[in-house]
PDB file of N, CA and C in Angstrom:
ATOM      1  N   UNK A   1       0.838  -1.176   0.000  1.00  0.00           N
ATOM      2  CA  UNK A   1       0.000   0.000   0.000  1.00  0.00           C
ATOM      3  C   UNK A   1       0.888   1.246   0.000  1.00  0.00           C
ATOM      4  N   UNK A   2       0.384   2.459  -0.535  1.00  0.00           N
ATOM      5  CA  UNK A   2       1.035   3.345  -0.800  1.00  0.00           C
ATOM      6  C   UNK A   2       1.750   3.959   0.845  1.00  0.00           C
ATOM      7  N   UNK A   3       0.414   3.678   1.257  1.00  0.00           N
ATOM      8  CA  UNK A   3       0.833   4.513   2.937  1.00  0.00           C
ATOM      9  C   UNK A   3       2.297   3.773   3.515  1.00  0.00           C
ATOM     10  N   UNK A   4       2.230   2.869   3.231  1.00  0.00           N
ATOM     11  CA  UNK A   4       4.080   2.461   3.757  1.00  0.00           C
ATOM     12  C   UNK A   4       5.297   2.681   3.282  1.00  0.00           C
ATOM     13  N   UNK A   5       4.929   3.115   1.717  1.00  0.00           N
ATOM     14  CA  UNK A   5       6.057   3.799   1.144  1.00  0.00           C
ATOM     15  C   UNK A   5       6.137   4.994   1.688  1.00  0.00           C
ATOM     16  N   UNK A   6       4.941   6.049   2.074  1.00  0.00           N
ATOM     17  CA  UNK A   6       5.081   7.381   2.391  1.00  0.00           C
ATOM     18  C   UNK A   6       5.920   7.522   3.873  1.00  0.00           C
ATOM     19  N   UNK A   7       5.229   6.366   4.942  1.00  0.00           N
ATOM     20  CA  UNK A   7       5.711   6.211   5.696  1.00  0.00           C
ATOM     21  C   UNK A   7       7.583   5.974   5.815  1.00  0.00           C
ATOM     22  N   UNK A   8       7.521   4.866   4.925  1.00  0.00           N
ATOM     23  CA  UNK A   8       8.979   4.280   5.108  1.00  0.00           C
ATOM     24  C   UNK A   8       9.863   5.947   4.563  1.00  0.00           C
ATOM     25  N   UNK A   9       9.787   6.110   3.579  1.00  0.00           N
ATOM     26  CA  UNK A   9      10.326   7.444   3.027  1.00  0.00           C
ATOM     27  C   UNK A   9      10.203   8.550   4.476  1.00  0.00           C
ATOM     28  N   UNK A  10       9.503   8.785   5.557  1.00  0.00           N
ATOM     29  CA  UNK A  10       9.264   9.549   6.124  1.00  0.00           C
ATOM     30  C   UNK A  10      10.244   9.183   7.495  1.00  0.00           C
ATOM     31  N   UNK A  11      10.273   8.298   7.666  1.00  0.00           N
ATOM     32  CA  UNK A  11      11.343   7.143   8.261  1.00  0.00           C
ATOM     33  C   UNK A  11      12.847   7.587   7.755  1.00  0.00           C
ATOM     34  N   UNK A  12      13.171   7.117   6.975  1.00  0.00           N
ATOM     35  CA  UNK A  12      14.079   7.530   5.984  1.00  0.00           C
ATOM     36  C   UNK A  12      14.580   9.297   6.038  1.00  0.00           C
ATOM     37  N   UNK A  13      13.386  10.229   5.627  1.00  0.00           N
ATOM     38  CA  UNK A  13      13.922  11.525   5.746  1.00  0.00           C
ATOM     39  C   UNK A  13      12.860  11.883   6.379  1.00  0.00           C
ATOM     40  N   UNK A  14      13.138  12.352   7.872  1.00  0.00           N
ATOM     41  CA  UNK A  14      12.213  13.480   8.698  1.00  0.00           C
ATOM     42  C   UNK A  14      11.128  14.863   7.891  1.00  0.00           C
ATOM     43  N   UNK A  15      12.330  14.880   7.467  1.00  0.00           N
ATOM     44  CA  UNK A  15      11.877  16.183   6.406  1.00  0.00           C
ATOM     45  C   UNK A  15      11.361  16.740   5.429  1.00  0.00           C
ATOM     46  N   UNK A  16      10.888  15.496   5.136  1.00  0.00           N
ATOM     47  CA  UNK A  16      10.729  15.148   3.848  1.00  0.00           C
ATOM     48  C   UNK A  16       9.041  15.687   3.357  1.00  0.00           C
ATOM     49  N   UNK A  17       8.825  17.353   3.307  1.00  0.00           N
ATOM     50  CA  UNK A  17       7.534  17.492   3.471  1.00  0.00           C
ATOM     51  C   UNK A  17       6.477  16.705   2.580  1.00  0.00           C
ATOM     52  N   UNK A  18       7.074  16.767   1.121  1.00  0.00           N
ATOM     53  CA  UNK A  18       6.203  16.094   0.651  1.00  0.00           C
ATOM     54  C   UNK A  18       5.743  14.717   0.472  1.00  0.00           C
ATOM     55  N   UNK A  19       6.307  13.795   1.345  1.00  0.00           N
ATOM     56  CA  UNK A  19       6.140  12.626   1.506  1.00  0.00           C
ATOM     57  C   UNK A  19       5.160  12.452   2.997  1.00  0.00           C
ATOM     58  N   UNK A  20       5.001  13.252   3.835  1.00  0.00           N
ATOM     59  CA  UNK A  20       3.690  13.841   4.617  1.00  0.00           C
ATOM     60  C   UNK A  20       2.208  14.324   3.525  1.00  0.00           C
ATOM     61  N   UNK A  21       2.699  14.969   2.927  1.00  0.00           N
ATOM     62  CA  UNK A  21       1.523  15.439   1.900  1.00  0.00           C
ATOM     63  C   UNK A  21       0.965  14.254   1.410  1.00  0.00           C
ATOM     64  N   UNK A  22       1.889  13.742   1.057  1.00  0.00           N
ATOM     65  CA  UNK A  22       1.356  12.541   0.264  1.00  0.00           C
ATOM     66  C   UNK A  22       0.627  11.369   1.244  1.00  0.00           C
ATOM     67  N   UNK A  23       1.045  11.315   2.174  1.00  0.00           N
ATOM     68  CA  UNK A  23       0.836  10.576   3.371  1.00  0.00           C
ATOM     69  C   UNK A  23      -0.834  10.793   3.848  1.00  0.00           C
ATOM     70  N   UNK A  24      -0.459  12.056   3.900  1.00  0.00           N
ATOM     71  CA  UNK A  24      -2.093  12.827   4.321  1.00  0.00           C
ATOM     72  C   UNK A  24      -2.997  12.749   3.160  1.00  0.00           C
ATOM     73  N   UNK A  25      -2.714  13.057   2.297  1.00  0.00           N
ATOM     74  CA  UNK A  25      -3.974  12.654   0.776  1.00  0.00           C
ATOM     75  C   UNK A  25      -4.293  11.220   0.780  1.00  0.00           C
ATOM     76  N   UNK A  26      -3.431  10.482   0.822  1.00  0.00           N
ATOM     77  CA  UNK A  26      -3.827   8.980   1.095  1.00  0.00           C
ATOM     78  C   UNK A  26      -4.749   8.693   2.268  1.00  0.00           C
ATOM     79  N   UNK A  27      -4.618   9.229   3.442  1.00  0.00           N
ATOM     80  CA  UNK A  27      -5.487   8.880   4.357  1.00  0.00           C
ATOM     81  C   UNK A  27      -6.723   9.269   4.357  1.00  0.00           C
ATOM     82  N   UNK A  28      -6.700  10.437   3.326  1.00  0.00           N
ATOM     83  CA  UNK A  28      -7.822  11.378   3.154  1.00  0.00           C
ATOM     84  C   UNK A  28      -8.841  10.244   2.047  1.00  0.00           C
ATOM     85  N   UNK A  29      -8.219  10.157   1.574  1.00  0.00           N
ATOM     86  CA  UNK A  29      -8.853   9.536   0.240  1.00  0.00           C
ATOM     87  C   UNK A  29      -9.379   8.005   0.792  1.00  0.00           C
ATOM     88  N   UNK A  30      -9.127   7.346   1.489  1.00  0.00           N
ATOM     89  CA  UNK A  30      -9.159   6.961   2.091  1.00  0.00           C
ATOM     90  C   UNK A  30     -10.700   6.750   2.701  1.00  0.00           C
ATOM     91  N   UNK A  31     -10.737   8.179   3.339  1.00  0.00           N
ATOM     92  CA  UNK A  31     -11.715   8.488   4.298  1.00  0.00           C
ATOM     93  C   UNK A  31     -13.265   8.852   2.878  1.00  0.00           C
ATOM     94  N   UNK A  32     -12.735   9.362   2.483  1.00  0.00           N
ATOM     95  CA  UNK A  32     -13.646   9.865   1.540  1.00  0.00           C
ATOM     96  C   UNK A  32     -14.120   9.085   0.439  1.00  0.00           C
ATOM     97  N   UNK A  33     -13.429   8.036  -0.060  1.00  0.00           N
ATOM     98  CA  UNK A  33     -13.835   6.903  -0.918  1.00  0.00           C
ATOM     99  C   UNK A  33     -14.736   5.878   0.095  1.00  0.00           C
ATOM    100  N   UNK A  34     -15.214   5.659   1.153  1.00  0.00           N
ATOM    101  CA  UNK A  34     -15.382   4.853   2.315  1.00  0.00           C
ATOM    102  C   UNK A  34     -14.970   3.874   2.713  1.00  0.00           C
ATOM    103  N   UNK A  35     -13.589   3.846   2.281  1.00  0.00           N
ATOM    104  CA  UNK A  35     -12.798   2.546   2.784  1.00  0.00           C
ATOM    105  C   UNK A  35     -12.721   2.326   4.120  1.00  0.00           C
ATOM    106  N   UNK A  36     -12.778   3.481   4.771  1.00  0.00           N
ATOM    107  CA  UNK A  36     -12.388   3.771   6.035  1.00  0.00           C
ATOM    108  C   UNK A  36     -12.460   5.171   6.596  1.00  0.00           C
ATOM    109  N   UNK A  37     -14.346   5.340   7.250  1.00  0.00           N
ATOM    110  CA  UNK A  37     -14.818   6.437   7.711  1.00  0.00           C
ATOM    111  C   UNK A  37     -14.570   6.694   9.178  1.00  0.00           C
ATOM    112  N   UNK A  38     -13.475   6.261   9.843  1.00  0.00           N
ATOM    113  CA  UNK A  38     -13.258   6.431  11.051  1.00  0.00           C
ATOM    114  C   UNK A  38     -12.497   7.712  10.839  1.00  0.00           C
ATOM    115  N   UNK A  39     -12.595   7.861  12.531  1.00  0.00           N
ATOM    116  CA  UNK A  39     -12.141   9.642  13.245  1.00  0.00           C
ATOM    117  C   UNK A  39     -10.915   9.272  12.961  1.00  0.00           C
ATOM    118  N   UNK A  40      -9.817   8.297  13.405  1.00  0.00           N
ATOM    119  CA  UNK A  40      -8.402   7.575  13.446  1.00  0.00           C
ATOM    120  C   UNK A  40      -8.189   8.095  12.108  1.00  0.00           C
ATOM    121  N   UNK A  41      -8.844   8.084  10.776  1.00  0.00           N
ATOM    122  CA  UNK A  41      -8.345   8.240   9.556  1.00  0.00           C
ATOM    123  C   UNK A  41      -8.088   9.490   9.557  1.00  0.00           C
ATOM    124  N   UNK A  42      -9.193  10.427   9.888  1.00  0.00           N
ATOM    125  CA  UNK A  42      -9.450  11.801   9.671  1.00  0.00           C
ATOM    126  C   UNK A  42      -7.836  12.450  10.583  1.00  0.00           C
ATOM    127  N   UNK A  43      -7.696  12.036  11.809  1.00  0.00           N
ATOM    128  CA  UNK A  43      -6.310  11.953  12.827  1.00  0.00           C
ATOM    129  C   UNK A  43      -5.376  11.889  12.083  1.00  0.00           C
ATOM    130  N   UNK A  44      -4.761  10.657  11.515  1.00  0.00           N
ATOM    131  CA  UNK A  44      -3.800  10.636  10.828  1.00  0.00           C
ATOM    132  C   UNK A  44      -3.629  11.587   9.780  1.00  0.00           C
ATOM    133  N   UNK A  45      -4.805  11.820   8.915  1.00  0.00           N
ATOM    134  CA  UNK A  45      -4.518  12.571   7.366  1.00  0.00           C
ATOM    135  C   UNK A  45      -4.123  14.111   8.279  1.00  0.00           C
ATOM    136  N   UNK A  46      -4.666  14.764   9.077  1.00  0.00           N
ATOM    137  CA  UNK A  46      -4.713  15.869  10.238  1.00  0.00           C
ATOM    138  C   UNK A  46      -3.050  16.290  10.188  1.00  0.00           C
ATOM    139  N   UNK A  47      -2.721  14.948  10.921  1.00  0.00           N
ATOM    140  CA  UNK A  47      -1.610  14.666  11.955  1.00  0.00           C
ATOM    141  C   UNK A  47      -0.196  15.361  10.649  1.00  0.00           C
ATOM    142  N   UNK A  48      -0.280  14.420   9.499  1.00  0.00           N
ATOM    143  CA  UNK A  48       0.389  14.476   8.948  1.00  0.00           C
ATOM    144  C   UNK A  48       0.860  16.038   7.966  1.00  0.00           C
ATOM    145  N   UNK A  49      -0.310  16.624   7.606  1.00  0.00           N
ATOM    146  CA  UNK A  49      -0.844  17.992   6.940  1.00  0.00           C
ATOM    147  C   UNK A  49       0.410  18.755   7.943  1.00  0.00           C
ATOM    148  N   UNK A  50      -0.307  18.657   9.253  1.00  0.00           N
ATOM    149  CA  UNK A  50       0.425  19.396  10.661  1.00  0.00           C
ATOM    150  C   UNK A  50       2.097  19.767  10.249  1.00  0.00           C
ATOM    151  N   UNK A  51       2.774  18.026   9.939  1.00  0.00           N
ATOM    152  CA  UNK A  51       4.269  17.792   9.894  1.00  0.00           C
ATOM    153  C   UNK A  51       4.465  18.582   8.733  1.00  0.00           C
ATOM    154  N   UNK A  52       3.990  18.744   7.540  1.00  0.00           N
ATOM    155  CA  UNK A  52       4.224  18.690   6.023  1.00  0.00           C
ATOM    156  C   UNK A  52       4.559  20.710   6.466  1.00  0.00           C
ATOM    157  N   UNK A  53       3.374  20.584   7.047  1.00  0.00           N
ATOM    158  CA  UNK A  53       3.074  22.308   7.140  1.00  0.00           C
ATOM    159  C   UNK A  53       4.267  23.172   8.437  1.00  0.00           C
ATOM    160  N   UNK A  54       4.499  21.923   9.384  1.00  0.00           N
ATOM    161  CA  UNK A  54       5.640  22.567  10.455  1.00  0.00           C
ATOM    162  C   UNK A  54       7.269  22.743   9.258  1.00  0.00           C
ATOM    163  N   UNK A  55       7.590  21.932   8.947  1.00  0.00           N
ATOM    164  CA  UNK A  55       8.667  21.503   7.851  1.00  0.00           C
ATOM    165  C   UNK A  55       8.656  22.698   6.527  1.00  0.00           C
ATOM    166  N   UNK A  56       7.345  22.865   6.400  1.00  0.00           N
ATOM    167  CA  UNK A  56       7.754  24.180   5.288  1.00  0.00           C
ATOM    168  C   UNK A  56       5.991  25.028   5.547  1.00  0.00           C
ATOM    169  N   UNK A  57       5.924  25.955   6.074  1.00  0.00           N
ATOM    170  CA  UNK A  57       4.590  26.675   6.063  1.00  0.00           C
ATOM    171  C   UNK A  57       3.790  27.128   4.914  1.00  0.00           C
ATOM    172  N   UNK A  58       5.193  26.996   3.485  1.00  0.00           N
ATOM    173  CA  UNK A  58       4.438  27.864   2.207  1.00  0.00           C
ATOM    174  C   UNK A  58       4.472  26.919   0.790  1.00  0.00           C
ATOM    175  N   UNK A  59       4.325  25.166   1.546  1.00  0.00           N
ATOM    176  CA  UNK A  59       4.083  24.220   0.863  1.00  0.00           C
ATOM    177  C   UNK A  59       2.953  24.352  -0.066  1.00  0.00           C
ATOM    178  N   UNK A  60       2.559  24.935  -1.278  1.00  0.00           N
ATOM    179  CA  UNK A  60       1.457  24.850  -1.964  1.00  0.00           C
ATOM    180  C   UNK A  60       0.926  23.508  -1.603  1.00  0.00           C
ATOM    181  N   UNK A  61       1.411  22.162  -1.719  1.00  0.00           N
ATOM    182  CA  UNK A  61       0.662  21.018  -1.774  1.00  0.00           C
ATOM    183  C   UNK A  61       0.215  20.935  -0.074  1.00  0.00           C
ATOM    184  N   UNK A  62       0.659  21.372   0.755  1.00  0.00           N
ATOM    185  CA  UNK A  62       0.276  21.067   2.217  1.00  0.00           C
ATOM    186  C   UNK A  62      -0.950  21.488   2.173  1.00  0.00           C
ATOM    187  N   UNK A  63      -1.029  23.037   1.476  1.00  0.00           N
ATOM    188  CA  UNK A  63      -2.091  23.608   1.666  1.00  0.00           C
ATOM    189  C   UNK A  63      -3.115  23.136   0.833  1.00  0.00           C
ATOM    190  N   UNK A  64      -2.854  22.466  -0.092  1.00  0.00           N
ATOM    191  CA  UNK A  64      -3.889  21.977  -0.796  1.00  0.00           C
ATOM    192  C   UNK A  64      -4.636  20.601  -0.385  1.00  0.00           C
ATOM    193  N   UNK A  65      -3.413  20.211   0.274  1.00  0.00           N
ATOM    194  CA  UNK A  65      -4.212  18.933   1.180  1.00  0.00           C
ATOM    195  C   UNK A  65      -4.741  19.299   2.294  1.00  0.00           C
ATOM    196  N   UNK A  66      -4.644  20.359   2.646  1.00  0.00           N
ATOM    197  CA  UNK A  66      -5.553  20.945   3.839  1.00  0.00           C
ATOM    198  C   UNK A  66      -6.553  21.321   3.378  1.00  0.00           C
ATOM    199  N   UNK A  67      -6.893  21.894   2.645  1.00  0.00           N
ATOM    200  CA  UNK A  67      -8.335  22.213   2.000  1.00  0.00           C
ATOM    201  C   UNK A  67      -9.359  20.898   1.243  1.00  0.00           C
ATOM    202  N   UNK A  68      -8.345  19.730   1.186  1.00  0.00           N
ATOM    203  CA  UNK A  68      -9.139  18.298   0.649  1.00  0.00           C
ATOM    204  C   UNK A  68      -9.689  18.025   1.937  1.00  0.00           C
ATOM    205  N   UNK A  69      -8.599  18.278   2.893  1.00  0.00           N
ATOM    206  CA  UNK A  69      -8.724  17.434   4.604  1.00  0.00           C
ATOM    207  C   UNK A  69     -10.362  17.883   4.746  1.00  0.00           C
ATOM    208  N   UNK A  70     -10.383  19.165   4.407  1.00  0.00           N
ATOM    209  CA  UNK A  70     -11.634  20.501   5.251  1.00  0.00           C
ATOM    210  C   UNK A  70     -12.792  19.849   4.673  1.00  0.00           C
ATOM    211  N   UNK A  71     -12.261  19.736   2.874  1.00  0.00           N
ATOM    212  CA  UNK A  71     -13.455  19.640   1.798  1.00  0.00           C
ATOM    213  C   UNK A  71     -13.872  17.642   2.351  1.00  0.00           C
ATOM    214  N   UNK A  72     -12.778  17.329   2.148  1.00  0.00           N
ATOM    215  CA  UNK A  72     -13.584  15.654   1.754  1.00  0.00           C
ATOM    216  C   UNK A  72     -13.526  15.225   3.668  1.00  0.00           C
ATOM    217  N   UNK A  73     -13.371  15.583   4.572  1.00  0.00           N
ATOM    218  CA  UNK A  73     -13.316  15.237   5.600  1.00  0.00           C
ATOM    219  C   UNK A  73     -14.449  15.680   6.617  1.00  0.00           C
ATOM    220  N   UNK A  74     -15.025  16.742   6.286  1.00  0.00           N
ATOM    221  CA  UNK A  74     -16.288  17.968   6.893  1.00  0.00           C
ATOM    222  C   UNK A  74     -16.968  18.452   5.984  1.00  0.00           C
ATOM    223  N   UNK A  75     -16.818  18.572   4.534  1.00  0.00           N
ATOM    224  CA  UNK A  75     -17.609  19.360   4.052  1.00  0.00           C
ATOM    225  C   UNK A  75     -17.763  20.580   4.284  1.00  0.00           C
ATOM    226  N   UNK A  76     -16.566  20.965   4.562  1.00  0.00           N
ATOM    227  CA  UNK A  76     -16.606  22.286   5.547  1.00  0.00           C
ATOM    228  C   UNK A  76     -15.909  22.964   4.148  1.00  0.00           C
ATOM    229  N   UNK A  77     -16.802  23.756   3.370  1.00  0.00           N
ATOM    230  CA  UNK A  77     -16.317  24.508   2.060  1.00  0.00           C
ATOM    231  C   UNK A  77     -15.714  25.497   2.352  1.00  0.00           C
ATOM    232  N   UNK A  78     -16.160  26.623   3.396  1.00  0.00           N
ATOM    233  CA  UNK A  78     -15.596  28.067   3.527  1.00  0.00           C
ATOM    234  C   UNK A  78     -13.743  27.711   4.092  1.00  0.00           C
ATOM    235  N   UNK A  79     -13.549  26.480   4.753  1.00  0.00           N
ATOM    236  CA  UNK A  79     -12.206  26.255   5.226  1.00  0.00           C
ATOM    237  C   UNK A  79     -11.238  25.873   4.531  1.00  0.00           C
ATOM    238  N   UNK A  80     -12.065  24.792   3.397  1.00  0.00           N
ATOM    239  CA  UNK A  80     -11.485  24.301   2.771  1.00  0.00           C
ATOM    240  C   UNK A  80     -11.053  25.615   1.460  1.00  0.00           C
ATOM    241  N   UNK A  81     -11.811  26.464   1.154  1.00  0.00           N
ATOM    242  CA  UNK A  81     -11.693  27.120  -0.275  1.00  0.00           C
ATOM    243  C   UNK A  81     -10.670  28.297   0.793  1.00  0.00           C
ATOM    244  N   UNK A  82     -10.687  28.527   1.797  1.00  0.00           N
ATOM    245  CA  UNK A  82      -9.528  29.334   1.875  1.00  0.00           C
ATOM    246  C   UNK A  82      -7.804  28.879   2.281  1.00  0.00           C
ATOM    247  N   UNK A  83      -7.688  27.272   2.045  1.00  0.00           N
ATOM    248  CA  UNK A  83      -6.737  26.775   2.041  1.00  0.00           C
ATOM    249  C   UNK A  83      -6.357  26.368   0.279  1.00  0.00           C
ATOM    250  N   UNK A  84      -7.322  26.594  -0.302  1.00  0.00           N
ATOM    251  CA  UNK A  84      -7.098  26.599  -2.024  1.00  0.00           C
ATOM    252  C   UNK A  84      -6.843  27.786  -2.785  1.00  0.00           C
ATOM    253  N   UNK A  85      -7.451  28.784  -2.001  1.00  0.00           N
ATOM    254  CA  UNK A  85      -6.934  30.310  -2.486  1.00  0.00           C
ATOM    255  C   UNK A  85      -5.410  30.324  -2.110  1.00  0.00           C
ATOM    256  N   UNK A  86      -5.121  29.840  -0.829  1.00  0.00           N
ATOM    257  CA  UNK A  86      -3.768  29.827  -0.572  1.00  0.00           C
ATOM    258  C   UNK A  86      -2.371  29.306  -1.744  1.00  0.00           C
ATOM    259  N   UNK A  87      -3.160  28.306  -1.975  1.00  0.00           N
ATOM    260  CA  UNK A  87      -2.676  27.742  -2.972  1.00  0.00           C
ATOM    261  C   UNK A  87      -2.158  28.734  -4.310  1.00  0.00           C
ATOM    262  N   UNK A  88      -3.525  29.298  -4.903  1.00  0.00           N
ATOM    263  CA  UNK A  88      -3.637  29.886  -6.095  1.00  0.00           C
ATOM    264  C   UNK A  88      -3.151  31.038  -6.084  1.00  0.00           C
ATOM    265  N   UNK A  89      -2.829  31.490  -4.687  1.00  0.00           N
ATOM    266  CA  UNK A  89      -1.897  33.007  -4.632  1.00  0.00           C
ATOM    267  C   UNK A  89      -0.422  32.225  -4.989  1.00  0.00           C
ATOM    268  N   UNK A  90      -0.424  31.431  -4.482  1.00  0.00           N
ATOM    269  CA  UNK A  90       1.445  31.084  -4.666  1.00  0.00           C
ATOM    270  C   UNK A  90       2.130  30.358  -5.758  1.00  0.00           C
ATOM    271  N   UNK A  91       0.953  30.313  -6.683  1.00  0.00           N
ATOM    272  CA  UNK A  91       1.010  29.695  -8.145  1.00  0.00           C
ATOM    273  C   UNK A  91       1.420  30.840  -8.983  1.00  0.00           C
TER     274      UNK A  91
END
C-alpha cells in the first residue's frame, strides 16, 4: 500500500515534506472513498498535513491537502476554499 512507502520514506527523511503530503492525501482519500470512515483516519490525514506544514509553512501542496482534509473530511467549504486560495496566490 502506498501509505508504507510514504511512511517508510518519512522514516528515511524526517523532512521530507512532501512525503507527509502525500501521506495525508492517502489517508484522506481513504476516508472519503469509504474505505475507512473512522475519526483515526481523519487523525492521521490531520496529523500528517500538521508535519508537512511545520517543515515548510508555504508548501502549496500542504495547503492543498488541507483544504481536501476541510473539503472531503467535513464538508466544511468556507475552510477548505480558503486553504485553495492559498494555494492559487502562490502559483
Amino acid at each position: 500500500m502506498a501509505i508504507n512507502l510514504y511512511q517508510k520514506a518519512i522514516y528515511l527523511d524526517p523532512n521530507f515534506a512532501s512525503a507527509y503530503v502525500m501521506l495525508a492525501k492517502s489517508h484522506i482519500f481513504l476516508y472519503w472513498f469509504q474505505y475507512d470512515k473512522s475519526d483515526n483516519r481523519l487523525l492521521k490525514s490531520k496529523e500528517a498535513i500538521d508535519a508537512a506544514l511545520r517543515i515548510d509553512a508555504s508548501l502549496p501542496d500542504a495547503h492543498l491537502a488541507m483544504g481536501q482534509y476541510y473539503y472531503m473530511g467535513f464538508l466544511n467549504y468556507s475552510e477548505a476554499l480558503n486553504h485553495f486560495e492559498t494555494v492559487l496566490k502562490s502559483m
